[in-house]
Protein backbone atom coordinates (compact mmCIF):
# COMPACT_ATOMS: atom_id res chain seq x y z
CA UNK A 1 62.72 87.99 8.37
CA UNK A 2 60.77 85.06 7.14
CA UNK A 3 62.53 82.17 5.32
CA UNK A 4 59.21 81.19 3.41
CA UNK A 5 57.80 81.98 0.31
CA UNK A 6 55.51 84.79 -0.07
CA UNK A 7 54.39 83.86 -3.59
CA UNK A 8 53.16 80.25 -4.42
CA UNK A 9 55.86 78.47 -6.67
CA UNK A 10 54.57 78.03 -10.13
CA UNK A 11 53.87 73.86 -10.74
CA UNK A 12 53.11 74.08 -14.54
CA UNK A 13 56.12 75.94 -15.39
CA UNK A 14 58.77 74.31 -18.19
CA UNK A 15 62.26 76.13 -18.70
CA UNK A 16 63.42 76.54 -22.41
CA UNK A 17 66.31 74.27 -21.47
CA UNK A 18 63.63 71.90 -20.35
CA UNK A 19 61.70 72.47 -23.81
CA UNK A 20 64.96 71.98 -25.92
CA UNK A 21 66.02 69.43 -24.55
CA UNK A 22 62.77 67.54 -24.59
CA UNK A 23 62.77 68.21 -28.31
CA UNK A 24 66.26 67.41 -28.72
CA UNK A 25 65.56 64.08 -27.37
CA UNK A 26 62.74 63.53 -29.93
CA UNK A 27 65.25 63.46 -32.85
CA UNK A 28 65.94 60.42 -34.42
CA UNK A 29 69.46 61.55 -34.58
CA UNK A 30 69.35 61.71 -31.11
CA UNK A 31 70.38 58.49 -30.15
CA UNK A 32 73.83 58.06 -30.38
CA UNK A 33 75.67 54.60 -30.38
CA UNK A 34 76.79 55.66 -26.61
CA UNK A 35 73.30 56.76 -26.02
CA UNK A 36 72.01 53.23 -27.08
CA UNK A 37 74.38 50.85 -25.11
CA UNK A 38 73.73 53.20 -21.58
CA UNK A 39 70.35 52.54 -22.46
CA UNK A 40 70.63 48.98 -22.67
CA UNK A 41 72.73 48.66 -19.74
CA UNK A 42 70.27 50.16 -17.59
CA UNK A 43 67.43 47.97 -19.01
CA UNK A 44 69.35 45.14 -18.19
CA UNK A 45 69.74 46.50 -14.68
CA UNK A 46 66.39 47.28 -14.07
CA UNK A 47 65.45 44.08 -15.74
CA UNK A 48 67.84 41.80 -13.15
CA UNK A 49 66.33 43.90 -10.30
CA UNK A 50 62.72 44.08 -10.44
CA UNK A 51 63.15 39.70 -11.58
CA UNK A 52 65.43 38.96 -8.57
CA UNK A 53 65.93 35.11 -8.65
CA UNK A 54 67.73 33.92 -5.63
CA UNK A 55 70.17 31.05 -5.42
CA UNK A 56 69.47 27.58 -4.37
CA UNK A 57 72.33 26.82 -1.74
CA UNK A 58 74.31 24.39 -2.53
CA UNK A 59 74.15 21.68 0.10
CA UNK A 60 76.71 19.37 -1.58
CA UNK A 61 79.54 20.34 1.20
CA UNK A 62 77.54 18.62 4.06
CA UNK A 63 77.24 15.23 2.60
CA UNK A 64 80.37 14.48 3.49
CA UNK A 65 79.96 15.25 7.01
């Protein structure tokens, strides 16, 4: 018995779950207040790390040594 496919997958193909809820999205009414804030948390997120700023050590506790 052979675990691989016979027939090529199909690449192009999009469900009708896919379709509605690519149209579903498109809705102005769409965009809840949840929706919104999740979005702008993850903007934020991706904002802080693709702009990574890294921290000048502090070198104020050796002075006194």
């Amino acid at each position: 018995m052979s675990f691989w496919r016979r027939q090529p997958m199909l690449r192009g193909y999009v469900s009708e779950v896919d379709r509605f809820l690519h149209a579903f999205d498109q809705r102005p009414e769409a965009t809840s207040v949840s929706r919104q804030a999740e979005e702008l948390k993850y903007e934020r997120i991706s904002h802080l790390r693709d702009n990574a700023q890294a921290k000048q050590p502090s070198i104020r506790n050796w002075e006194e040594f």
